[in-house]
N, C-alpha and C. Protein backbone atom coordinates (compact mmCIF):
# COMPACT_ATOMS: atom_id res chain seq x y z
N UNK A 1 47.59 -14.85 2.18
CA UNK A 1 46.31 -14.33 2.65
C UNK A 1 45.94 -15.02 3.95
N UNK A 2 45.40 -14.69 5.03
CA UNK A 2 44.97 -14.52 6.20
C UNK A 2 43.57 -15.08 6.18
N UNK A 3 43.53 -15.67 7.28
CA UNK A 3 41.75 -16.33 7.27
C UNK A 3 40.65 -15.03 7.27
N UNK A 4 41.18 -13.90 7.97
CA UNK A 4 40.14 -12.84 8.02
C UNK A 4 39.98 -12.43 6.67
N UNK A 5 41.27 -12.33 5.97
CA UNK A 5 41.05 -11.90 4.30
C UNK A 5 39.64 -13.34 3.10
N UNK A 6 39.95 -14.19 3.51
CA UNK A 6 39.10 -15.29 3.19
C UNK A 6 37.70 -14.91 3.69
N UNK A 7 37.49 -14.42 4.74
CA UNK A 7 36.27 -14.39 5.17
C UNK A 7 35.62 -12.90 4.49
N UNK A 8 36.30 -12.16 4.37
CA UNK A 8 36.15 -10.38 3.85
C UNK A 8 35.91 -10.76 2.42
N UNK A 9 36.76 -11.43 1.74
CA UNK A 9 36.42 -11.89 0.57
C UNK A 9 34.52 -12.46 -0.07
N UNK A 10 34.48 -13.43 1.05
CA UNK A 10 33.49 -14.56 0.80
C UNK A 10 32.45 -13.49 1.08
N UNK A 11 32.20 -12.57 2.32
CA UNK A 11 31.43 -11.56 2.36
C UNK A 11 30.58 -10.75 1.90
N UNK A 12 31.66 -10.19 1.22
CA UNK A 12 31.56 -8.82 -0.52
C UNK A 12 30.91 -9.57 -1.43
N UNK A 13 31.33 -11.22 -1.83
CA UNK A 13 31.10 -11.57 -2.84
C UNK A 13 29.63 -12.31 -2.48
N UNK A 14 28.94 -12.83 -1.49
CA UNK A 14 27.67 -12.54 -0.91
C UNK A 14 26.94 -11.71 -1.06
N UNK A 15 27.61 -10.83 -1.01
CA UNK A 15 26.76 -8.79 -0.94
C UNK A 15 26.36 -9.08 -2.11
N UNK A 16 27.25 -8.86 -2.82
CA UNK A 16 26.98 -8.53 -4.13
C UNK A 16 26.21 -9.39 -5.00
N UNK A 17 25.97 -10.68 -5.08
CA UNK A 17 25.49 -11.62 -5.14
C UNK A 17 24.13 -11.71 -4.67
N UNK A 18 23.81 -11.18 -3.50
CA UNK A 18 22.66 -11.19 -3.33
C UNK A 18 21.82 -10.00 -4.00
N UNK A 19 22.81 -8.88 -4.06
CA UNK A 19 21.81 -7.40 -4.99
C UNK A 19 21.70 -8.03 -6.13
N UNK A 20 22.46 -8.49 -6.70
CA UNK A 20 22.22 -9.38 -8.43
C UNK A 20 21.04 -10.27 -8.46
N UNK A 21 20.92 -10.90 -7.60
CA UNK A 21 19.68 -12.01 -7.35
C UNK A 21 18.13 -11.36 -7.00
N UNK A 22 18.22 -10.59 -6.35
CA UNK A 22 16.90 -9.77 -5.78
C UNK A 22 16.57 -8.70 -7.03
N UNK A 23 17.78 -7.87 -7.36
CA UNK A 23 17.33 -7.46 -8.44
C UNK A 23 16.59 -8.18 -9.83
N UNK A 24 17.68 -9.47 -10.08
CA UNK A 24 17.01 -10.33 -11.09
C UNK A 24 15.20 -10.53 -11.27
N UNK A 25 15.39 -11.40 -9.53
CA UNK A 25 13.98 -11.37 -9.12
C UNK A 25 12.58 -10.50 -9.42
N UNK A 26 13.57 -9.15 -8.84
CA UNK A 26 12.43 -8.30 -8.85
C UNK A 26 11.99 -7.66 -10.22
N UNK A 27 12.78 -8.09 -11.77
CA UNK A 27 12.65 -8.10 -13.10
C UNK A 27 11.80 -9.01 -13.21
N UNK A 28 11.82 -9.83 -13.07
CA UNK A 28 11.17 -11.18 -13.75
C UNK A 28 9.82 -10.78 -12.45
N UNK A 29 9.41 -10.77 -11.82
CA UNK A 29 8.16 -10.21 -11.09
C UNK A 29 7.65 -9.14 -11.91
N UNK A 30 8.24 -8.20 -12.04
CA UNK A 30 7.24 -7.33 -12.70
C UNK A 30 7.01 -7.73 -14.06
N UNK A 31 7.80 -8.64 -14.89
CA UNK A 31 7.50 -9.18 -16.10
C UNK A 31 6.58 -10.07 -16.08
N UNK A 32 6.11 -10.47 -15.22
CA UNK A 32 5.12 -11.58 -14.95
C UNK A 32 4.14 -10.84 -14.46
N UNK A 33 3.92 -9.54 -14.00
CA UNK A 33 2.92 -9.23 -13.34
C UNK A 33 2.45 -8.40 -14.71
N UNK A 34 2.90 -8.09 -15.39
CA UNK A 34 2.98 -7.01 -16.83
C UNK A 34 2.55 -8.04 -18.26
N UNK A 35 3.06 -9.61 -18.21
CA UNK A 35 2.08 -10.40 -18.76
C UNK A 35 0.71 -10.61 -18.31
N UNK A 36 0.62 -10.43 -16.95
CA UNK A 36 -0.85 -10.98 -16.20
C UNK A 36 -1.97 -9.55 -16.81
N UNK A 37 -1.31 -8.47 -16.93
CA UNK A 37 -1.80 -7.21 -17.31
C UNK A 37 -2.23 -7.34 -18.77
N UNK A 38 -1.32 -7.40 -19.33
CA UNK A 38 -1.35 -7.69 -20.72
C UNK A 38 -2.43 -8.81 -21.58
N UNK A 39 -2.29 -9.93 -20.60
CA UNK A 39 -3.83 -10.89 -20.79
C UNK A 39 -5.03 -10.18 -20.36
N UNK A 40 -5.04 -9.45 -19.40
CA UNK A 40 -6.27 -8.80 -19.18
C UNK A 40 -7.12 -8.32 -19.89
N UNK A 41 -5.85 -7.24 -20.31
CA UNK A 41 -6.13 -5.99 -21.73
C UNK A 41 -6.68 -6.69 -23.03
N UNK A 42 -6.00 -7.90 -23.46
CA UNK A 42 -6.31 -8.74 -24.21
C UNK A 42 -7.62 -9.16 -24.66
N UNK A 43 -8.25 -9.95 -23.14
CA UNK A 43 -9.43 -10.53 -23.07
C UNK A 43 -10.50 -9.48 -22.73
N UNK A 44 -10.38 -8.52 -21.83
CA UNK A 44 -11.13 -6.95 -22.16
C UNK A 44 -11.85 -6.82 -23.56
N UNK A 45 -10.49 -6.39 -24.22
CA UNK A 45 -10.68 -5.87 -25.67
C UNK A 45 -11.43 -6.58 -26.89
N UNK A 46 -10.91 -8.23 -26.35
CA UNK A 46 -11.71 -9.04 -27.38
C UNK A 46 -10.42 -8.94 -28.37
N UNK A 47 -9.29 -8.73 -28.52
CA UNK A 47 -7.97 -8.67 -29.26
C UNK A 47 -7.21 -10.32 -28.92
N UNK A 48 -7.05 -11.00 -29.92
CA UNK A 48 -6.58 -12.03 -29.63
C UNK A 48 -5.01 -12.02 -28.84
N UNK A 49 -4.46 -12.86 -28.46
CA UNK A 49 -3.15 -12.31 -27.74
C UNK A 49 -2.23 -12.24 -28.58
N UNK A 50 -2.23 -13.59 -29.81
CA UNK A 50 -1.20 -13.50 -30.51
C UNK A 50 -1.49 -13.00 -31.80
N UNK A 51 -2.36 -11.61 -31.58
CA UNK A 51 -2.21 -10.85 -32.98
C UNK A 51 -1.65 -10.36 -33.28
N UNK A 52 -0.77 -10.07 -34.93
CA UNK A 52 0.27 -9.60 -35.15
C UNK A 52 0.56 -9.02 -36.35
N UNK A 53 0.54 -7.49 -36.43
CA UNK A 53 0.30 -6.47 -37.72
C UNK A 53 1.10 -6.77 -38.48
N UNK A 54 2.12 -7.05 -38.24
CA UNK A 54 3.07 -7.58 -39.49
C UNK A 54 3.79 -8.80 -39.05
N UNK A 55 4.88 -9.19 -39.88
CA UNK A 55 5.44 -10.61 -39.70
C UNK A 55 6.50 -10.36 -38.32
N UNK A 56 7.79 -9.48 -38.29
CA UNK A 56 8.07 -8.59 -37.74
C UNK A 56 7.51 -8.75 -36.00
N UNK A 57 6.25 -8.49 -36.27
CA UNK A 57 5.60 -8.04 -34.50
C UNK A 57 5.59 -9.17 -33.73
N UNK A 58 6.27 -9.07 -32.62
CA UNK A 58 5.77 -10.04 -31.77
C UNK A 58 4.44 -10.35 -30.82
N UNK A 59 3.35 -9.62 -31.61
CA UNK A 59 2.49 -10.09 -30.88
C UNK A 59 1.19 -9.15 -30.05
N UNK A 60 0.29 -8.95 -29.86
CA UNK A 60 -0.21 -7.75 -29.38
C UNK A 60 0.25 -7.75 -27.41
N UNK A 61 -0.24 -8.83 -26.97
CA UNK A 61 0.39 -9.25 -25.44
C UNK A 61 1.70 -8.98 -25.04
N UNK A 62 2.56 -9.53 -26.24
CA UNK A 62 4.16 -9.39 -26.10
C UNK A 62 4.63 -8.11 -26.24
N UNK A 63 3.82 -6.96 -27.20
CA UNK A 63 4.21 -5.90 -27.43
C UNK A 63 4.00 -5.36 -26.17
N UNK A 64 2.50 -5.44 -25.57
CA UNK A 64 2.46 -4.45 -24.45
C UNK A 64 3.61 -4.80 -23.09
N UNK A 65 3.97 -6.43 -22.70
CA UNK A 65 4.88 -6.88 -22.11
C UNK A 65 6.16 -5.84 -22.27
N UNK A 66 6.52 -6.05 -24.00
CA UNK A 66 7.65 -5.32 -23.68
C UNK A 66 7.92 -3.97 -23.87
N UNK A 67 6.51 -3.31 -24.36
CA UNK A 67 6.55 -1.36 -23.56
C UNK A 67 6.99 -1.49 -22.33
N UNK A 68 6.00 -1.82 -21.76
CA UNK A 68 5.59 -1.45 -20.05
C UNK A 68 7.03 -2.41 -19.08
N UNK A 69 7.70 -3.14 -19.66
CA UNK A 69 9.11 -3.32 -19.12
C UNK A 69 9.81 -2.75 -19.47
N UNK A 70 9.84 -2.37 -20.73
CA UNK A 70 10.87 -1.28 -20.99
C UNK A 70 10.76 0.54 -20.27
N UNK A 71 9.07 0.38 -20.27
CA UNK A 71 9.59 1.97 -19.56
C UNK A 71 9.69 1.78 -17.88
N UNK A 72 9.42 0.87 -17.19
CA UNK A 72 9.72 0.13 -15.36
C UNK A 72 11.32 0.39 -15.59
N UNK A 73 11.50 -0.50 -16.66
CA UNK A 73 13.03 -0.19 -16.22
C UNK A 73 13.75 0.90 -16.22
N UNK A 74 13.59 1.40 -17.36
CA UNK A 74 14.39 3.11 -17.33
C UNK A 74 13.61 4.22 -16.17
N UNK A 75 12.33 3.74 -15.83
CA UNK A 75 11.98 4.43 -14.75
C UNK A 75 13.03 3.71 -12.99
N UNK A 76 13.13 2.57 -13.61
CA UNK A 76 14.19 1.80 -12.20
C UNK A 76 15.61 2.50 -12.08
N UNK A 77 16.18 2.76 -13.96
CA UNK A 77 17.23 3.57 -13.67
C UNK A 77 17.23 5.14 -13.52
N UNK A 78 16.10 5.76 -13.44
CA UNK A 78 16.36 6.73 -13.02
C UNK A 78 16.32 7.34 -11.35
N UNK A 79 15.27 6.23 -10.85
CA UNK A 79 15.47 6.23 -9.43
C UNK A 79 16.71 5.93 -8.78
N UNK A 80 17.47 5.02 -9.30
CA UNK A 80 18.13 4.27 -9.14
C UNK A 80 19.26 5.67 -9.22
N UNK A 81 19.34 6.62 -10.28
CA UNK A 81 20.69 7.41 -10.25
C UNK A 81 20.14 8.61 -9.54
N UNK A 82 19.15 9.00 -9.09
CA UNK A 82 18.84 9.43 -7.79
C UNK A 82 19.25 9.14 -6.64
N UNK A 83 18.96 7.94 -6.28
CA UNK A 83 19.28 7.44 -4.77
C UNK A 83 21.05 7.39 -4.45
N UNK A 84 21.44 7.03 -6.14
CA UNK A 84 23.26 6.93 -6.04
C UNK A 84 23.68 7.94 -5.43
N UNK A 85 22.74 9.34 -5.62
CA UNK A 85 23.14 10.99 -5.10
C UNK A 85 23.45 10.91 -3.43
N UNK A 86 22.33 10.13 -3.04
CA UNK A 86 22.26 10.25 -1.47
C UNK A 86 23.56 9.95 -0.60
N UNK A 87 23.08 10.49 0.81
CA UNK A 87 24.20 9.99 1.68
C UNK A 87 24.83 8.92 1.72
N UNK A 88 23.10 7.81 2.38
CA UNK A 88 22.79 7.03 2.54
C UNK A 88 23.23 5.74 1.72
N UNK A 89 23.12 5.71 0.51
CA UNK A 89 24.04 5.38 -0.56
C UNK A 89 25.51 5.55 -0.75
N UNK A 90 26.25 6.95 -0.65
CA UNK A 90 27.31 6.11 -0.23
C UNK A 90 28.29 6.17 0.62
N UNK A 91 27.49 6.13 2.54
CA UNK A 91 28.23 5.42 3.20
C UNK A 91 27.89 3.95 2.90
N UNK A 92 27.10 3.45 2.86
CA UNK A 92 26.95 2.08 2.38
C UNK A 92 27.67 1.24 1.40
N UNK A 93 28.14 2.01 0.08
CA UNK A 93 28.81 2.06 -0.71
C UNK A 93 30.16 1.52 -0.44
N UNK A 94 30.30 2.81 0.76
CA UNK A 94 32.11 3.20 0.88
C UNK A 94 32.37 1.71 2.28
N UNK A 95 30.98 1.07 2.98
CA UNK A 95 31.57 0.15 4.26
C UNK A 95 31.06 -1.19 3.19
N UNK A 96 30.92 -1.14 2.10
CA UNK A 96 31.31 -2.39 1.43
C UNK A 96 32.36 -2.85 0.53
N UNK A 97 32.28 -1.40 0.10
CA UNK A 97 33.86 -1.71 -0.54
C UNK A 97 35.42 -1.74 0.76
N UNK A 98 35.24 -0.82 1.49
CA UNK A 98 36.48 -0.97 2.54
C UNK A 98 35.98 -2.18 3.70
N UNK A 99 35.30 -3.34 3.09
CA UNK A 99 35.31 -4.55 3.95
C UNK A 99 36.72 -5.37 3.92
């Protein structure tokens, strides 16, 4: 292997590395912004946070936490297999993989 192949290598694996990280990020942001919601609703309601209908539940705060991440995300993947459609997507695609 060739120093340019070393460098093409280290590159891609940057790229990619960084969509993994920002994406991570941008999970754990809206999970934190979706707890901050969730205390709101909480203290609004006069509903304690850690009330819990059965043994089972995690919680009235935790429940709404994990609706409202669970439907962000499947709403993330459906944008997400939208945009895969576009051009734009994949020439981008096709000048990272043929780096």
């Amino acid at each position: 292997m060739s120093v340019k192949d070393y460098i093409l290598c280290f590159i891609k694996s940057f790229l990619q590395t960084s969509m993994i990280v920002i994406l991570s990020l941008g999970i754990l942001y809206v999970i934190r912004i979706n707890l901050k919601f969730a205390n709101y609703i909480s203290n609004i309601t006069g509903i304690p946070s850690d009330m819990s209908i059965s043994v089972m539940s995690a919680g009235f705060v935790n429940n709404i936490v994990i609706l409202m991440s669970t439907m962000e995300i499947v709403l993330f993947v459906y944008l997400f297999q939208k945009i895969m459609k576009t051009s734009f997507y994949e020439k981008t695609r096709s000048f990272i993989v043929n780096l």
